[in-house]
Structures are given as structure tokens and as C-alpha cells.
N, C-alpha and C. Protein backbone atom coordinates (compact mmCIF):
# COMPACT_ATOMS: atom_id res chain seq x y z
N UNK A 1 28.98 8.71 21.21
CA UNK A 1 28.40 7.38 21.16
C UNK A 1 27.56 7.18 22.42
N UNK A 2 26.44 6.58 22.15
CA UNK A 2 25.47 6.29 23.22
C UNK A 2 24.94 4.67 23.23
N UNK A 3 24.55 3.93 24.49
CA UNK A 3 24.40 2.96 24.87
C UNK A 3 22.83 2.96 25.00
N UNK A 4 22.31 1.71 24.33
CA UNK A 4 20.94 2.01 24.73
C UNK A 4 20.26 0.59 25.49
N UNK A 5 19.44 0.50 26.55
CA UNK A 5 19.16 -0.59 27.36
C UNK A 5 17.47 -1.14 27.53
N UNK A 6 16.76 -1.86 26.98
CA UNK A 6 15.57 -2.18 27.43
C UNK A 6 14.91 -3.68 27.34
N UNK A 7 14.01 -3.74 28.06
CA UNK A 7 13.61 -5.29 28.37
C UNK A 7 12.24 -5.53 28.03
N UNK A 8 12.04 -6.40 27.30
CA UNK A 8 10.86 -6.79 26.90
C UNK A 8 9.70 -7.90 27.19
N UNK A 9 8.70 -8.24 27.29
CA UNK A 9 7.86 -9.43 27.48
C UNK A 9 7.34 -9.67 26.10
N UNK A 10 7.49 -10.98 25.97
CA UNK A 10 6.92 -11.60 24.68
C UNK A 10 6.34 -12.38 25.19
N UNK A 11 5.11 -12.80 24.45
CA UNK A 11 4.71 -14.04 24.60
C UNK A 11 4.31 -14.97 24.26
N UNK A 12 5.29 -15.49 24.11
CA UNK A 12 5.91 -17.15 23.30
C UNK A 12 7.57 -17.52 24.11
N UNK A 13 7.47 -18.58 23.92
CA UNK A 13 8.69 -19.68 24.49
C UNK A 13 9.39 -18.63 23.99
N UNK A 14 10.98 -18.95 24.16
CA UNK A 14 12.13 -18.45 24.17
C UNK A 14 12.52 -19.13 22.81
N UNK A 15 12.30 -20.12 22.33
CA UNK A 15 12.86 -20.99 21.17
C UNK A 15 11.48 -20.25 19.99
N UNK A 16 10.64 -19.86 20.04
CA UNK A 16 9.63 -18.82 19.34
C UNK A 16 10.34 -17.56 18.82
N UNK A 17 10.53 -17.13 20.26
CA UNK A 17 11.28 -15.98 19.29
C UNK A 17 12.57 -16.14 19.05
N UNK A 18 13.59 -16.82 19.23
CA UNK A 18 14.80 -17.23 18.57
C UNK A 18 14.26 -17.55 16.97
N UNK A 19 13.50 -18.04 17.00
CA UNK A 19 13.45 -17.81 15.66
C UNK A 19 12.75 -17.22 14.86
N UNK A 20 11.98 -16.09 15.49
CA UNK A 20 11.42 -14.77 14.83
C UNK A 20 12.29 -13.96 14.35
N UNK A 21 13.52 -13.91 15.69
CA UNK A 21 14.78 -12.82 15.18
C UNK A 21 15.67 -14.16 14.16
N UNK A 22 16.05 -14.77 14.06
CA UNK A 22 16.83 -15.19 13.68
C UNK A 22 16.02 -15.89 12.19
N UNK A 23 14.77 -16.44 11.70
CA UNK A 23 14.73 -17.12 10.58
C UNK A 23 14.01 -15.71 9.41
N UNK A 24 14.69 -15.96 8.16
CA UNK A 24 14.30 -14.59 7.58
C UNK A 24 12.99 -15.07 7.11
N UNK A 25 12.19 -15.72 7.14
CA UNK A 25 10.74 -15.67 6.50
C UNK A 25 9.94 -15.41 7.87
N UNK A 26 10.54 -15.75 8.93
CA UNK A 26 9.34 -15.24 9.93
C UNK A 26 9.82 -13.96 10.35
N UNK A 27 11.04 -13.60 9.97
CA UNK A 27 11.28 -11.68 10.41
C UNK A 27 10.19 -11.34 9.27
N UNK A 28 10.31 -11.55 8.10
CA UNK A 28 9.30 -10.62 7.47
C UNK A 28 7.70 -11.03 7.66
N UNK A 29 7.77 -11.86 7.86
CA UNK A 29 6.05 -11.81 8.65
C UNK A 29 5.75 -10.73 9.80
N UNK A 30 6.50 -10.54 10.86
CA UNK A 30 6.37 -9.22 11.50
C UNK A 30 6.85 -8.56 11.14
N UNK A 31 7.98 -7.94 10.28
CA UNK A 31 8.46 -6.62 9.91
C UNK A 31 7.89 -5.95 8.70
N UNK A 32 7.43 -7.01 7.95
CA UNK A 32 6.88 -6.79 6.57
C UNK A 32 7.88 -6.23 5.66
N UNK A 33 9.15 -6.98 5.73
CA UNK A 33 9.94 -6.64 4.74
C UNK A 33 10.93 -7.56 4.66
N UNK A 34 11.63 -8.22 3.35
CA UNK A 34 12.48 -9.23 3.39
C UNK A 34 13.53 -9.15 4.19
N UNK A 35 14.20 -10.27 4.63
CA UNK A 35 15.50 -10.11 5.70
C UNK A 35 16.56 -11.09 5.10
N UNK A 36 17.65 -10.66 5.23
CA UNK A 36 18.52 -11.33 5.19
C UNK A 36 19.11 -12.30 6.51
N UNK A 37 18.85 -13.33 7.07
CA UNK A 37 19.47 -13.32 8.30
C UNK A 37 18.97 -15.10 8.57
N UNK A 38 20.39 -15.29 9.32
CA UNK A 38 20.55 -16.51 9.90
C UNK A 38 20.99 -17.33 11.35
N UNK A 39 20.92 -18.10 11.75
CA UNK A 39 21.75 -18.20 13.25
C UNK A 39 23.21 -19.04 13.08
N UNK A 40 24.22 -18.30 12.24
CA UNK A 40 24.84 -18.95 11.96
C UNK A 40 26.20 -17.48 12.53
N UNK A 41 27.33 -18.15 12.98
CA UNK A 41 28.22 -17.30 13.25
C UNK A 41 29.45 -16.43 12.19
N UNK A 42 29.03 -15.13 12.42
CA UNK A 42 30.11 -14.93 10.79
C UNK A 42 29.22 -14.57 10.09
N UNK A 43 28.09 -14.65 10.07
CA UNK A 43 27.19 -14.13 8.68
C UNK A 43 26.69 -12.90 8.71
N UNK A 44 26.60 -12.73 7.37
CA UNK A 44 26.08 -11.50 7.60
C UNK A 44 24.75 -10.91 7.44
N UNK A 45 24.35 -9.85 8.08
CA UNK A 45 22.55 -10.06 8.03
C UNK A 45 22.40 -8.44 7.51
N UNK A 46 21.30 -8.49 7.36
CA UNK A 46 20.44 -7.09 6.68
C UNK A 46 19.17 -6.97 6.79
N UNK A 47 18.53 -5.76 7.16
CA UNK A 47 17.24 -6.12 7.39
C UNK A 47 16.56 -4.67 7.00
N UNK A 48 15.22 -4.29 6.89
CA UNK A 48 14.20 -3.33 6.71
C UNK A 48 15.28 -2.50 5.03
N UNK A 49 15.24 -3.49 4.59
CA UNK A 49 16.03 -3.07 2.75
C UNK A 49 16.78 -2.54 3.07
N UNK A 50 18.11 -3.15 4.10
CA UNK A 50 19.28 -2.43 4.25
C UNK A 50 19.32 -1.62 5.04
N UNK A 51 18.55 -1.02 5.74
CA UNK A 51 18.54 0.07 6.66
C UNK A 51 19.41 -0.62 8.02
N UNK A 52 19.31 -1.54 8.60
CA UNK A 52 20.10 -2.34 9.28
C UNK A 52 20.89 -3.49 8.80
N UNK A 53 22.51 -3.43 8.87
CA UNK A 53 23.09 -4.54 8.09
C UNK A 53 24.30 -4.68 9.28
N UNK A 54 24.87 -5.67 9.36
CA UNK A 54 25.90 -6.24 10.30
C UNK A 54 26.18 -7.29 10.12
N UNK A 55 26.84 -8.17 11.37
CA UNK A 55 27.66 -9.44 10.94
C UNK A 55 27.23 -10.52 12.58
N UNK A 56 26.73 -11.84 12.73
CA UNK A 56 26.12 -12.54 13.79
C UNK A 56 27.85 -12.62 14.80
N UNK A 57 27.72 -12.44 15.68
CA UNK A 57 29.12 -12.52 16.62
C UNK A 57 29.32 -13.76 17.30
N UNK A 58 27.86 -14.32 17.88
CA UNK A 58 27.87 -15.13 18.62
C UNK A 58 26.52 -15.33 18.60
N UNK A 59 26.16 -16.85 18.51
CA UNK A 59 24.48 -17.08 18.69
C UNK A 59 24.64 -17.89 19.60
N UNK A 60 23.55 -18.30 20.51
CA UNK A 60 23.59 -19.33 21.81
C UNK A 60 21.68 -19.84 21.04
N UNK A 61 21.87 -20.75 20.65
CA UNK A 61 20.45 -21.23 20.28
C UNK A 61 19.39 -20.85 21.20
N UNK A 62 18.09 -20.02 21.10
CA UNK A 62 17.08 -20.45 22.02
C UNK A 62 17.56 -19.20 23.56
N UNK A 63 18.41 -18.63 23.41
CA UNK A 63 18.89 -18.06 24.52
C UNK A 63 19.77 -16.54 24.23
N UNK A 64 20.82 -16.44 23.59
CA UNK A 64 21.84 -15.24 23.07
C UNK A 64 21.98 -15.08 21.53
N UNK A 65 21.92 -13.77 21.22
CA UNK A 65 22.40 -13.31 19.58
C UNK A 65 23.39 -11.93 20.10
N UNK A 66 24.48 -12.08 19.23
CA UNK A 66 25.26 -10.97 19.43
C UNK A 66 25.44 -10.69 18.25
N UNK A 67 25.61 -9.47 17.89
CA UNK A 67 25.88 -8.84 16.74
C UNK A 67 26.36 -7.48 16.19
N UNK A 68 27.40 -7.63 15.78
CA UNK A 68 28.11 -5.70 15.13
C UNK A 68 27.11 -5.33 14.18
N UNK A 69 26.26 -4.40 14.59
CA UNK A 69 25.62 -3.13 13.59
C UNK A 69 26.93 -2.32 12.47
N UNK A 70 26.55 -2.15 11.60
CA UNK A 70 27.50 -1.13 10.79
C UNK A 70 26.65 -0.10 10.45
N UNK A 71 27.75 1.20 10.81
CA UNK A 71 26.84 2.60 11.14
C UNK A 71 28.55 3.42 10.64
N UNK A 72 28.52 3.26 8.84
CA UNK A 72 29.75 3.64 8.08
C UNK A 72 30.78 3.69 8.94
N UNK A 73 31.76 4.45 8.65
CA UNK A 73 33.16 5.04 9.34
C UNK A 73 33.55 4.54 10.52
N UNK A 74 33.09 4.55 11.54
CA UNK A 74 32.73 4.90 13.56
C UNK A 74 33.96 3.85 13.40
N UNK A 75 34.76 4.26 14.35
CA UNK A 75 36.21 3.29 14.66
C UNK A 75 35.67 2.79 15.98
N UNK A 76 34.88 3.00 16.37
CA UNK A 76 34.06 1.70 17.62
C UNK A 76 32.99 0.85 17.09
N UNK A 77 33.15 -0.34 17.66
CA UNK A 77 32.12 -1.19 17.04
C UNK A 77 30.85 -1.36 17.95
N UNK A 78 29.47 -0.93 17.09
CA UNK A 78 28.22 -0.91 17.62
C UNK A 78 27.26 -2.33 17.77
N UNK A 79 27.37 -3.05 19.02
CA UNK A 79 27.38 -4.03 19.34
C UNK A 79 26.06 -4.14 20.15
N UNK A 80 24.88 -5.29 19.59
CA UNK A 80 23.62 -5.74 19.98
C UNK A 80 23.64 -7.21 20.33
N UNK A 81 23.36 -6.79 21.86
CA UNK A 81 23.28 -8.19 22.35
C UNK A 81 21.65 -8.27 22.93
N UNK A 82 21.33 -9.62 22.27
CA UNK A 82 20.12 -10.09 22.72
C UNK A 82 19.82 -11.27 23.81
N UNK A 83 19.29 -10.93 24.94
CA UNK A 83 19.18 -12.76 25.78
C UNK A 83 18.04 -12.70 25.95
N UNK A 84 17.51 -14.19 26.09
CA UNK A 84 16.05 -14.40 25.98
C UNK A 84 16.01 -15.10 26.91
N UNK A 85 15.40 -15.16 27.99
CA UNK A 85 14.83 -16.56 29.25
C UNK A 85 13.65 -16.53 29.20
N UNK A 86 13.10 -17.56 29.88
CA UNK A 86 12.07 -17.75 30.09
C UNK A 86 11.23 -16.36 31.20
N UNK A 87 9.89 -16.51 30.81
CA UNK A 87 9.53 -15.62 31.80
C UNK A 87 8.01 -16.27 31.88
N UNK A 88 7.38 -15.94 33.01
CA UNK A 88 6.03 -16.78 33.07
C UNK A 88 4.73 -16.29 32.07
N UNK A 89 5.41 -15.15 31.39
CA UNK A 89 4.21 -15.19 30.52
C UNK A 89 4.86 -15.19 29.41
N UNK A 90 6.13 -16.02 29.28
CA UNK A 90 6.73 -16.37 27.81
C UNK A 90 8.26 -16.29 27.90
N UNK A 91 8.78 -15.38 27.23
CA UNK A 91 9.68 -14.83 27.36
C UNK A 91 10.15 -13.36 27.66
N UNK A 92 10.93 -13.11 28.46
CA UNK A 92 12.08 -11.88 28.64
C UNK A 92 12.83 -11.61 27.68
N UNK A 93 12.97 -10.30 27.43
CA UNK A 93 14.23 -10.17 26.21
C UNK A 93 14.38 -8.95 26.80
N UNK A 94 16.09 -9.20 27.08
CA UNK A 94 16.84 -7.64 27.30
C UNK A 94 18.08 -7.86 26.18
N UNK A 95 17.52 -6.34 26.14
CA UNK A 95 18.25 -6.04 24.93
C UNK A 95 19.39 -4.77 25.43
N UNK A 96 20.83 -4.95 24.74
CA UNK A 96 21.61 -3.80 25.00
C UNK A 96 22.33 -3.43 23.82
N UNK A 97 22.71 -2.00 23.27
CA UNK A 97 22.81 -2.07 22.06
C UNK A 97 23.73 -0.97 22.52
N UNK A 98 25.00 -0.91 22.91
CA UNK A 98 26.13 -0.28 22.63
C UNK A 98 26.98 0.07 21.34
N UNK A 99 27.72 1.66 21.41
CA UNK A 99 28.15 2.54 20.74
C UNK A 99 27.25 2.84 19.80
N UNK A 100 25.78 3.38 20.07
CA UNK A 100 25.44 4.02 18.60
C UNK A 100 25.65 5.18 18.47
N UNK A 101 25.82 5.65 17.33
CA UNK A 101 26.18 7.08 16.81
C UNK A 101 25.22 8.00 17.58
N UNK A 102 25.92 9.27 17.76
CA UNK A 102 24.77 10.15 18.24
C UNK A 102 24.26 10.72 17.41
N UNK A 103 24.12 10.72 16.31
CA UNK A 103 23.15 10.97 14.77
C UNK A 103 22.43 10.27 14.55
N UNK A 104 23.06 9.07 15.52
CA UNK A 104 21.45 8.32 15.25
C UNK A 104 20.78 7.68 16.36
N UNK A 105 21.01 8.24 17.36
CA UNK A 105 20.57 7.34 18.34
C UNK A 105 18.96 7.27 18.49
N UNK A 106 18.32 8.99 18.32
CA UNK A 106 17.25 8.56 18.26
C UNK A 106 16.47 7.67 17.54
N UNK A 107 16.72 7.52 16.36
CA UNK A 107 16.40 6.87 15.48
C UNK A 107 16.10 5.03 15.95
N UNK A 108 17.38 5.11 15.84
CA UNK A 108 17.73 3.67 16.77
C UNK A 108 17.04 3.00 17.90
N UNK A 109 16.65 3.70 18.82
CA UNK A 109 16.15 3.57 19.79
C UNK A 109 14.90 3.75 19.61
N UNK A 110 14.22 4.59 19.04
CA UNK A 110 12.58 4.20 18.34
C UNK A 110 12.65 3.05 17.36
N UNK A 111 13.47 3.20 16.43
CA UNK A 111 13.40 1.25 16.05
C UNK A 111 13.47 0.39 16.67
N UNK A 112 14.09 0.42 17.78
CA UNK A 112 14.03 -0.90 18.80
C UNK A 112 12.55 -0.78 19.30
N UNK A 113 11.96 0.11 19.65
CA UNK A 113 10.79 -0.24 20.30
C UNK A 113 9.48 -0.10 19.16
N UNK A 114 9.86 0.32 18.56
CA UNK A 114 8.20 0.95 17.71
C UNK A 114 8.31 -0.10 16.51
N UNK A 115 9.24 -0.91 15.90
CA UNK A 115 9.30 -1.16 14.42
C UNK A 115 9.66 -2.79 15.09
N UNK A 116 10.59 -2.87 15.68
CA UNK A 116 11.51 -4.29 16.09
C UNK A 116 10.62 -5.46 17.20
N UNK A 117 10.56 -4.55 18.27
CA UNK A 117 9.90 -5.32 19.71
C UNK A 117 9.18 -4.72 19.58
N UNK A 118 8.14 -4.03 19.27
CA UNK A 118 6.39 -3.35 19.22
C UNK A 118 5.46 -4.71 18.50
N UNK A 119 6.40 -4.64 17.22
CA UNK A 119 6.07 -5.51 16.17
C UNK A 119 6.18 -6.71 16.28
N UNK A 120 7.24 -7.55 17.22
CA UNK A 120 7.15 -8.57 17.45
C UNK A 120 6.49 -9.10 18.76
N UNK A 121 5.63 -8.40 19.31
CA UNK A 121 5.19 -8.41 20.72
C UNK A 121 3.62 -8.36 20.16
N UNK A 122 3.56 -7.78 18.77
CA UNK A 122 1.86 -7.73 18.41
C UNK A 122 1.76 -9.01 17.50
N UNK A 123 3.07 -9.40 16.81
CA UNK A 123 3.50 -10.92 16.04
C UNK A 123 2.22 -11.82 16.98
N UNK A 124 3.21 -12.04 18.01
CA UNK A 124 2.80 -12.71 19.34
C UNK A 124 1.83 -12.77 20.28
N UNK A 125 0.79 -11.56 20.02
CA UNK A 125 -0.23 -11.26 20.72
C UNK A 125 -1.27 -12.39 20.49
N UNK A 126 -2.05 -12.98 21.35
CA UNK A 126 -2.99 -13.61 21.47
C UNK A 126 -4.16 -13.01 20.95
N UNK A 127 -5.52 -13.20 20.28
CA UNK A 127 -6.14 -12.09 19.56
C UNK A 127 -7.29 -12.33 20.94
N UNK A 128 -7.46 -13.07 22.12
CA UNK A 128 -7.78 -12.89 22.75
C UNK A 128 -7.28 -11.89 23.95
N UNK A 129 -6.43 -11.80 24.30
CA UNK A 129 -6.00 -10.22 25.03
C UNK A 129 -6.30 -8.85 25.28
């Protein structure tokens, strides 16, 4: 099992992207694929047609999402925590995504950057930039 760690600049408020990750009609505006998903605790979410599915742990409106990934069998639970602050050109997002499989880590870890935060950072792009 491997731990994976990175930080992002967005730019939009912190309450912007709380609800990019969290409302399913604006995940699929940047992901381009339906989502299952809510900011509600206990629920359960799914996203890119199932390829990512889990359960919300803890949401902090506007600020924290925690959440168990399910990655079959693994008797450790693979746990994504998101915090968002402010940052002067929008928002910060560090992201930490403990116990992923080592079958999949690469995988994982190019989805976080190339498919997840690539995509929501070009969502967000100013077309002046």
C-alpha cells in the first residue's frame, strides 16, 4: 500500500470548487461523465462510470471532504482527504490519498493529476490566461 500527496491551485473561491467536487452536474461538466455524488455524510458516490466508487466520511462545507475509496478485498481502508483554503489566486487544495493498492497506484495517481485536478484547474481557467 502506498500514500499519495499533492497540492493544487485553482482558481476560484473555495465554495467554487466545493462544489465542483461535490455537486454531480458540475463534476460532469469537467469530467465529462455522469457522477454520482453529494455533500452529504454516509453517502455513497461513484464517479468516471464506476471506475471510482466509495462512501463521504466527513464533509466540512466550503473547506474538507473525506472519503473511503473501494479498491475490492484490501483489509485497509483507502482514505481521500481533501482541504481547500483560500489562496490569493483562489484556492489551495491538498490532497492526500492514503492506502492505495500497489496495482494501482500508478494509475491513481495519474488520475489525480491528469483526469481529476488537470481537468478541474482547466474547468476554472480564465480564457484570458
Amino acid at each position: 500500500m502506498k500514500d499519495f500527496k499533492n497540492t493544487y491551485i485553482i482558481t476560484a473561491p473555495p465554495e467554487e470548487v466545493f462544489i465542483a467536487l461535490t455537486n454531480p452536474l458540475t463534476i460532469e461538466l469537467w469530467s465529462g461523465y455522469p457522477a454520482v455524488m453529494d455533500d452529504k455524510i454516509g453517502t455513497e458516490f461513484s464517479l468516471w462510470e464506476g471506475d471510482i466508487s466509495g462512501v463521504n466520511l466527513e464533509i466540512v462545507s466550503n473547506q474538507k471532504i473525506i472519503q473511503e475509496w473501494f479498491f475490492g478485498e484490501n483489509n485497509e481502508k483507502s482514505i481521500v482527504t481533501i482541504q481547500i483554503q483560500e489562496h490569493k489566486k483562489g484556492s489551495l487544495v491538498e490532497l492526500n490519498h492514503i492506502n492505495i493498492p500497489d496495482s494501482d497506484f500508478k494509475n491513481i495517481t495519474e488520475g489525480w493529476n491528469k483526469f481529476y485536478f488537470e481537468a478541474l484547474i482547466d474547468f476554472f481557467r480564465d480564457d484570458d490566461e
